[in-house]
PDB file of N, CA and C in Angstrom:
ATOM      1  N   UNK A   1      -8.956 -24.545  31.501  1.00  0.00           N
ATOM      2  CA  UNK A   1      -8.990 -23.504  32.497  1.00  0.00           C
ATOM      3  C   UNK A   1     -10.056 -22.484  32.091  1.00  0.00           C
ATOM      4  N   UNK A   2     -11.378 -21.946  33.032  1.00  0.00           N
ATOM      5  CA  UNK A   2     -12.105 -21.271  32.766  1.00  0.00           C
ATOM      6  C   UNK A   2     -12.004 -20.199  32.655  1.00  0.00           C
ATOM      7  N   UNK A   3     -12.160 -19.008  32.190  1.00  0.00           N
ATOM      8  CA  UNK A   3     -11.866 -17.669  32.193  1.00  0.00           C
ATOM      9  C   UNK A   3     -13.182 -16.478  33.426  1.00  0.00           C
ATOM     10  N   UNK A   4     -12.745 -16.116  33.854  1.00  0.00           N
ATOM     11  CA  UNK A   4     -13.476 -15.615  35.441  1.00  0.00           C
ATOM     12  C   UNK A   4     -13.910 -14.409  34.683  1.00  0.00           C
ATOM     13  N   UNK A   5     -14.968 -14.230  34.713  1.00  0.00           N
ATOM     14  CA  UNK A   5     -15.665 -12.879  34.282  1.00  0.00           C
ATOM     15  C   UNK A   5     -15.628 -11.284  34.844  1.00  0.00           C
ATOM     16  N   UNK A   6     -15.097 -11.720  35.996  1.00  0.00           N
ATOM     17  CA  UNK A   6     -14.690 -10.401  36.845  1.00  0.00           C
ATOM     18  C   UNK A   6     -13.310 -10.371  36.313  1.00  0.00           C
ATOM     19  N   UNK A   7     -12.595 -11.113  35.989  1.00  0.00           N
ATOM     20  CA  UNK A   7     -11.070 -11.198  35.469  1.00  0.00           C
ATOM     21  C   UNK A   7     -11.424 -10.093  34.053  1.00  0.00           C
ATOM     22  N   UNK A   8     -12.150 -10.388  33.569  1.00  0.00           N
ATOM     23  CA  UNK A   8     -12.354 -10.096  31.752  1.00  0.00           C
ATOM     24  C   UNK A   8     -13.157  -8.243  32.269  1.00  0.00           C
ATOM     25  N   UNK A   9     -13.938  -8.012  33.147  1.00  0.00           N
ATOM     26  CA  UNK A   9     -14.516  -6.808  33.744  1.00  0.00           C
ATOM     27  C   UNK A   9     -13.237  -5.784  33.885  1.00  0.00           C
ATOM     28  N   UNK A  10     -12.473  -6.870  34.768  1.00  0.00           N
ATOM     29  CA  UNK A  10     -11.954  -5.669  35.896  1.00  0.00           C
ATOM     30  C   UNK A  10     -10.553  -5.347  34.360  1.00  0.00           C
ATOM     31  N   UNK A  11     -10.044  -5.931  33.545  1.00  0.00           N
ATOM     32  CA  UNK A  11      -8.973  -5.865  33.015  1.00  0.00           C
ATOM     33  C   UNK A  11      -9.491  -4.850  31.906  1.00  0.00           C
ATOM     34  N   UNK A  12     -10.686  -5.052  31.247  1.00  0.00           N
ATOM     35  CA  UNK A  12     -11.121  -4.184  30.288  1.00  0.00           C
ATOM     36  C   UNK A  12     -11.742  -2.527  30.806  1.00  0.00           C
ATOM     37  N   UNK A  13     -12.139  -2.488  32.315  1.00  0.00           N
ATOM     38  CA  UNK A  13     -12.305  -1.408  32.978  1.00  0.00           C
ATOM     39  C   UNK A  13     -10.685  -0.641  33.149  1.00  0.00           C
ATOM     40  N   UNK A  14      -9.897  -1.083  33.583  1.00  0.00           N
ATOM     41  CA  UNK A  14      -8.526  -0.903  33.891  1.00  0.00           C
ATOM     42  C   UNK A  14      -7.973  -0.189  32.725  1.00  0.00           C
ATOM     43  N   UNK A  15      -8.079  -0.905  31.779  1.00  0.00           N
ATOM     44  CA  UNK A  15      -7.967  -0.272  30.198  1.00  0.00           C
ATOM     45  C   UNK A  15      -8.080   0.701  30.574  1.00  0.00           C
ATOM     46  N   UNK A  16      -9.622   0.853  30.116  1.00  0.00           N
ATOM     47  CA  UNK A  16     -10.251   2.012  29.752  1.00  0.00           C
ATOM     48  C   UNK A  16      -9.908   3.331  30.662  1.00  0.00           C
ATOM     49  N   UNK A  17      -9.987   3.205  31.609  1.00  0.00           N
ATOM     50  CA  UNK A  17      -9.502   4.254  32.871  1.00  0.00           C
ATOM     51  C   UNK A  17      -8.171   4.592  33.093  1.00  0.00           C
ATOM     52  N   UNK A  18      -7.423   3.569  32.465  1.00  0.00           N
ATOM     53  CA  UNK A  18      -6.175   3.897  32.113  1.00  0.00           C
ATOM     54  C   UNK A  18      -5.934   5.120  30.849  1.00  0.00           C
ATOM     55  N   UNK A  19      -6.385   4.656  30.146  1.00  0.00           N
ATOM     56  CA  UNK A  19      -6.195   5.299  28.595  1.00  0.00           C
ATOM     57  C   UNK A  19      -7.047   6.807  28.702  1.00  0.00           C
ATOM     58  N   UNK A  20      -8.197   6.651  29.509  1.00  0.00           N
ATOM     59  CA  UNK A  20      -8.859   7.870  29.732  1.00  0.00           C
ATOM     60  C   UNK A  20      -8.667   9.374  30.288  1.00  0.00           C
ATOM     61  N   UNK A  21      -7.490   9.390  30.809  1.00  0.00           N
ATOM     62  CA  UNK A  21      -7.366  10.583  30.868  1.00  0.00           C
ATOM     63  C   UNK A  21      -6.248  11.644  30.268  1.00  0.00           C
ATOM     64  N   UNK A  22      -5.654  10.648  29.095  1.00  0.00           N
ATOM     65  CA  UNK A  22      -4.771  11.039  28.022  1.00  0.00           C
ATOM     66  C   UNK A  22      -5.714  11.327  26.860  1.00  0.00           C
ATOM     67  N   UNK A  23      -6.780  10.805  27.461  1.00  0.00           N
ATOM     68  CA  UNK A  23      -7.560  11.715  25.686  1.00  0.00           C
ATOM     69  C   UNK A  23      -7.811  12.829  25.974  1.00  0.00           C
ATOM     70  N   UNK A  24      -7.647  13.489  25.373  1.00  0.00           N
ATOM     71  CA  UNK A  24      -8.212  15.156  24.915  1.00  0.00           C
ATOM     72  C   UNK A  24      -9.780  15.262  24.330  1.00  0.00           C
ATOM     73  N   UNK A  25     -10.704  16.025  24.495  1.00  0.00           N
ATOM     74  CA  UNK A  25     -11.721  16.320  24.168  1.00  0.00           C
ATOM     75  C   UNK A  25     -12.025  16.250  22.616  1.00  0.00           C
ATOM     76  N   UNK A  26     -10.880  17.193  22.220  1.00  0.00           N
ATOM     77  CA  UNK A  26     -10.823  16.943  20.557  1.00  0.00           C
ATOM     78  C   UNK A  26     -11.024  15.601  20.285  1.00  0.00           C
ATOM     79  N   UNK A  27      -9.993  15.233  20.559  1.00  0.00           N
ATOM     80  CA  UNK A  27      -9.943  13.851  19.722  1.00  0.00           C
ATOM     81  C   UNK A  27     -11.361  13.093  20.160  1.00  0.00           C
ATOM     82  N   UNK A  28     -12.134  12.481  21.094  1.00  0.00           N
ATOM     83  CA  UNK A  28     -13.133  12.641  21.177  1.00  0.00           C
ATOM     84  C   UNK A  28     -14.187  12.941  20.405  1.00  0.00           C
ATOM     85  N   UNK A  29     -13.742  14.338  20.094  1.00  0.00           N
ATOM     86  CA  UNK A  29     -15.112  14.788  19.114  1.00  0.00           C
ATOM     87  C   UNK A  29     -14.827  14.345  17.685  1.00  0.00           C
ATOM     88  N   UNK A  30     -13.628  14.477  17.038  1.00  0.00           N
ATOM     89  CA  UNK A  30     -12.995  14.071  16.010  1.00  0.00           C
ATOM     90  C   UNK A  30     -13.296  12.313  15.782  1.00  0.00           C
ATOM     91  N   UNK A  31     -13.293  11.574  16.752  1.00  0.00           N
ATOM     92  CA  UNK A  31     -13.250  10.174  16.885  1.00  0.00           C
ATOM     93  C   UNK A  31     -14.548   9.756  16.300  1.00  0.00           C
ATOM     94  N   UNK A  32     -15.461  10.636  17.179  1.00  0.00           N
ATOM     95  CA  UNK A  32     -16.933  10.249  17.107  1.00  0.00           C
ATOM     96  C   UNK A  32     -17.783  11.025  15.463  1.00  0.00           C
ATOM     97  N   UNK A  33     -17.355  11.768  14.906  1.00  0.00           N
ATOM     98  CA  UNK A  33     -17.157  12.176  13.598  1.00  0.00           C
ATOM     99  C   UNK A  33     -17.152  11.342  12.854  1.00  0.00           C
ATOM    100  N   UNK A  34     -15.522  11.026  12.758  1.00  0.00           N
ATOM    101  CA  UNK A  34     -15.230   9.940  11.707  1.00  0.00           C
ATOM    102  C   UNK A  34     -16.082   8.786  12.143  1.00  0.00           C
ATOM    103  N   UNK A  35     -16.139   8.328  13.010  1.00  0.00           N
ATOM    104  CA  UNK A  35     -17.256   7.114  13.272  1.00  0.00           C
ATOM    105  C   UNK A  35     -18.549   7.085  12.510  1.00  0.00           C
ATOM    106  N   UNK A  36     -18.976   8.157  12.586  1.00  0.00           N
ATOM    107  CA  UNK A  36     -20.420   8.594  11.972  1.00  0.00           C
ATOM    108  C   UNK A  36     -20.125   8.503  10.820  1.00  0.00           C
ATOM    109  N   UNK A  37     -19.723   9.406  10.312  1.00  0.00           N
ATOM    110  CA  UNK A  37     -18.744   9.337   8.803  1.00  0.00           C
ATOM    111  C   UNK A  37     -18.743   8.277   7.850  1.00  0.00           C
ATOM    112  N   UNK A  38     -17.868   7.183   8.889  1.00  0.00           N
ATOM    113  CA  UNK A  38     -17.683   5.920   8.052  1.00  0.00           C
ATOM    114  C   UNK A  38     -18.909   5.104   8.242  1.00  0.00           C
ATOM    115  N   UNK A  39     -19.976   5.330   9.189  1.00  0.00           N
ATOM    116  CA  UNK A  39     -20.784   4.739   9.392  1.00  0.00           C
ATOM    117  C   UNK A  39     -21.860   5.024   8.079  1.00  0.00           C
ATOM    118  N   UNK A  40     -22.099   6.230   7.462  1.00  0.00           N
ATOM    119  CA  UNK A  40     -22.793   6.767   6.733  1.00  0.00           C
ATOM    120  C   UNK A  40     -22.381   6.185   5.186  1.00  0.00           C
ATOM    121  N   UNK A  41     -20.936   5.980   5.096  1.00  0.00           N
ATOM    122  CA  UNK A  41     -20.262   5.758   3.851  1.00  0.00           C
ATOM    123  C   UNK A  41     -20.346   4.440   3.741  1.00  0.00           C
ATOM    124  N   UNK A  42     -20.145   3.414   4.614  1.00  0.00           N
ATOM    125  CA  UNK A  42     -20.634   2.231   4.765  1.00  0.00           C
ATOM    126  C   UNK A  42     -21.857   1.901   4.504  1.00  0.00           C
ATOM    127  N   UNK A  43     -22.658   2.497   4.686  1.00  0.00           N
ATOM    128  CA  UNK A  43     -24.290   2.083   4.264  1.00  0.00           C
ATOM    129  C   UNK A  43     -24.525   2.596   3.113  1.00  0.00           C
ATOM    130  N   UNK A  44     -24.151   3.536   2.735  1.00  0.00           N
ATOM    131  CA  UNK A  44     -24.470   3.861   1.560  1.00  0.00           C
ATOM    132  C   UNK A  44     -23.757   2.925   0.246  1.00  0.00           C
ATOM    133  N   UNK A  45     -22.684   2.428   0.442  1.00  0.00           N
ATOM    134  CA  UNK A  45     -21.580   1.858  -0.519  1.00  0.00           C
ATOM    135  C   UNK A  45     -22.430   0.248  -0.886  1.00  0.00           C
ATOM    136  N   UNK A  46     -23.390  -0.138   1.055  1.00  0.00           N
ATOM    137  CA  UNK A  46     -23.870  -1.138   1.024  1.00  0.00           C
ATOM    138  C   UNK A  46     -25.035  -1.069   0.071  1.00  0.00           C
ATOM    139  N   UNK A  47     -25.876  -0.255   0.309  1.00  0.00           N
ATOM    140  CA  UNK A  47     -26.747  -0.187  -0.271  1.00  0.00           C
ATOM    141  C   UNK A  47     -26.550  -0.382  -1.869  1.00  0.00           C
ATOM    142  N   UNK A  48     -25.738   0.985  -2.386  1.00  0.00           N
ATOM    143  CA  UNK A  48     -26.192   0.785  -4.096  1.00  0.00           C
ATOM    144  C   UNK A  48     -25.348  -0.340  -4.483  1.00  0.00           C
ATOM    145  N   UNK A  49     -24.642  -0.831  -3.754  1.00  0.00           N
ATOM    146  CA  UNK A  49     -24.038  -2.180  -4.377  1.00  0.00           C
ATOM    147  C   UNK A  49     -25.440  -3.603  -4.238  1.00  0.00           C
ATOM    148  N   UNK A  50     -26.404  -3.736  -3.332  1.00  0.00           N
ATOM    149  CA  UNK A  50     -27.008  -3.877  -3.262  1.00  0.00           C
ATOM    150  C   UNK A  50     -28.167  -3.632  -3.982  1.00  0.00           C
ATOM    151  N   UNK A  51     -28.147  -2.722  -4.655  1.00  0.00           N
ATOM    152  CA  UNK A  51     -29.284  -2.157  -5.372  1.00  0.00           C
ATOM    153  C   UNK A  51     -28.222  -2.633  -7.266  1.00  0.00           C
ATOM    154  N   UNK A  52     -27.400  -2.382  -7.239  1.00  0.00           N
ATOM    155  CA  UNK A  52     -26.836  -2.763  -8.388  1.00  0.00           C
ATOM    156  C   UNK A  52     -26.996  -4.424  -8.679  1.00  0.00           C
ATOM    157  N   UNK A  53     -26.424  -5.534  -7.538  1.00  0.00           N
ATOM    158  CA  UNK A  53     -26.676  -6.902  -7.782  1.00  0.00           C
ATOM    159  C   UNK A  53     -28.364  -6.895  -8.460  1.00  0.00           C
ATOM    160  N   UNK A  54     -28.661  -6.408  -7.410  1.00  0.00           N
ATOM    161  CA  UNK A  54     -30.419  -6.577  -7.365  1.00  0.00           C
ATOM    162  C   UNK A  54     -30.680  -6.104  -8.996  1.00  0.00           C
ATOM    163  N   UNK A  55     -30.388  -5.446  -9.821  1.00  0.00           N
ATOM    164  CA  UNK A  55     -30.713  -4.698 -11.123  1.00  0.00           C
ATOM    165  C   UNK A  55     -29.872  -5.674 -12.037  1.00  0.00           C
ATOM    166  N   UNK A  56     -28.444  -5.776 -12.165  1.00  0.00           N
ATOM    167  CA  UNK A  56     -28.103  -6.690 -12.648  1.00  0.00           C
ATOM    168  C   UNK A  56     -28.338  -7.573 -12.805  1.00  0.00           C
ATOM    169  N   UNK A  57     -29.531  -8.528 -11.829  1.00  0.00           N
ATOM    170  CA  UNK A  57     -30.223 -10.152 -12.090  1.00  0.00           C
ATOM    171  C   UNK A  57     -30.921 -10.275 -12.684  1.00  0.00           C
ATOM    172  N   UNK A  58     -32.178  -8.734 -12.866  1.00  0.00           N
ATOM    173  CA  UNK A  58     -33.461  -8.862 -13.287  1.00  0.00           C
ATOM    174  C   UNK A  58     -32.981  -9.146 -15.149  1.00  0.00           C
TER     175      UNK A  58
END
């Protein structure tokens, strides 16, 4: 059985518009923070671990 792409649209729009007007602004701004956040801590953790293999071989 194929899965209908307007099926997978309209259910993930529905979500979203559902859930959307129980968020608060805060949280929002708070959300998009920590996002950045972990986004920053993530690359960085990548990196010198990266930079450590890389030193450890030579």
């Amino acid at each position: 059985m194929g899965t209908n792409i307007s099926l997978k649209a309209g259910t993930a729009s529905g979500t979203v518009l559902s859930i959307l007007p129980n968020i608060l602004s805060e949280d929002i701004l708070k959300t998009v923070i920590l996002a950045a956040l972990g986004a920053v801590v993530s690359f960085t953790i990548s990196y010198l671990l990266k930079w450590l293999v890389k030193s450890k071989n030579k």
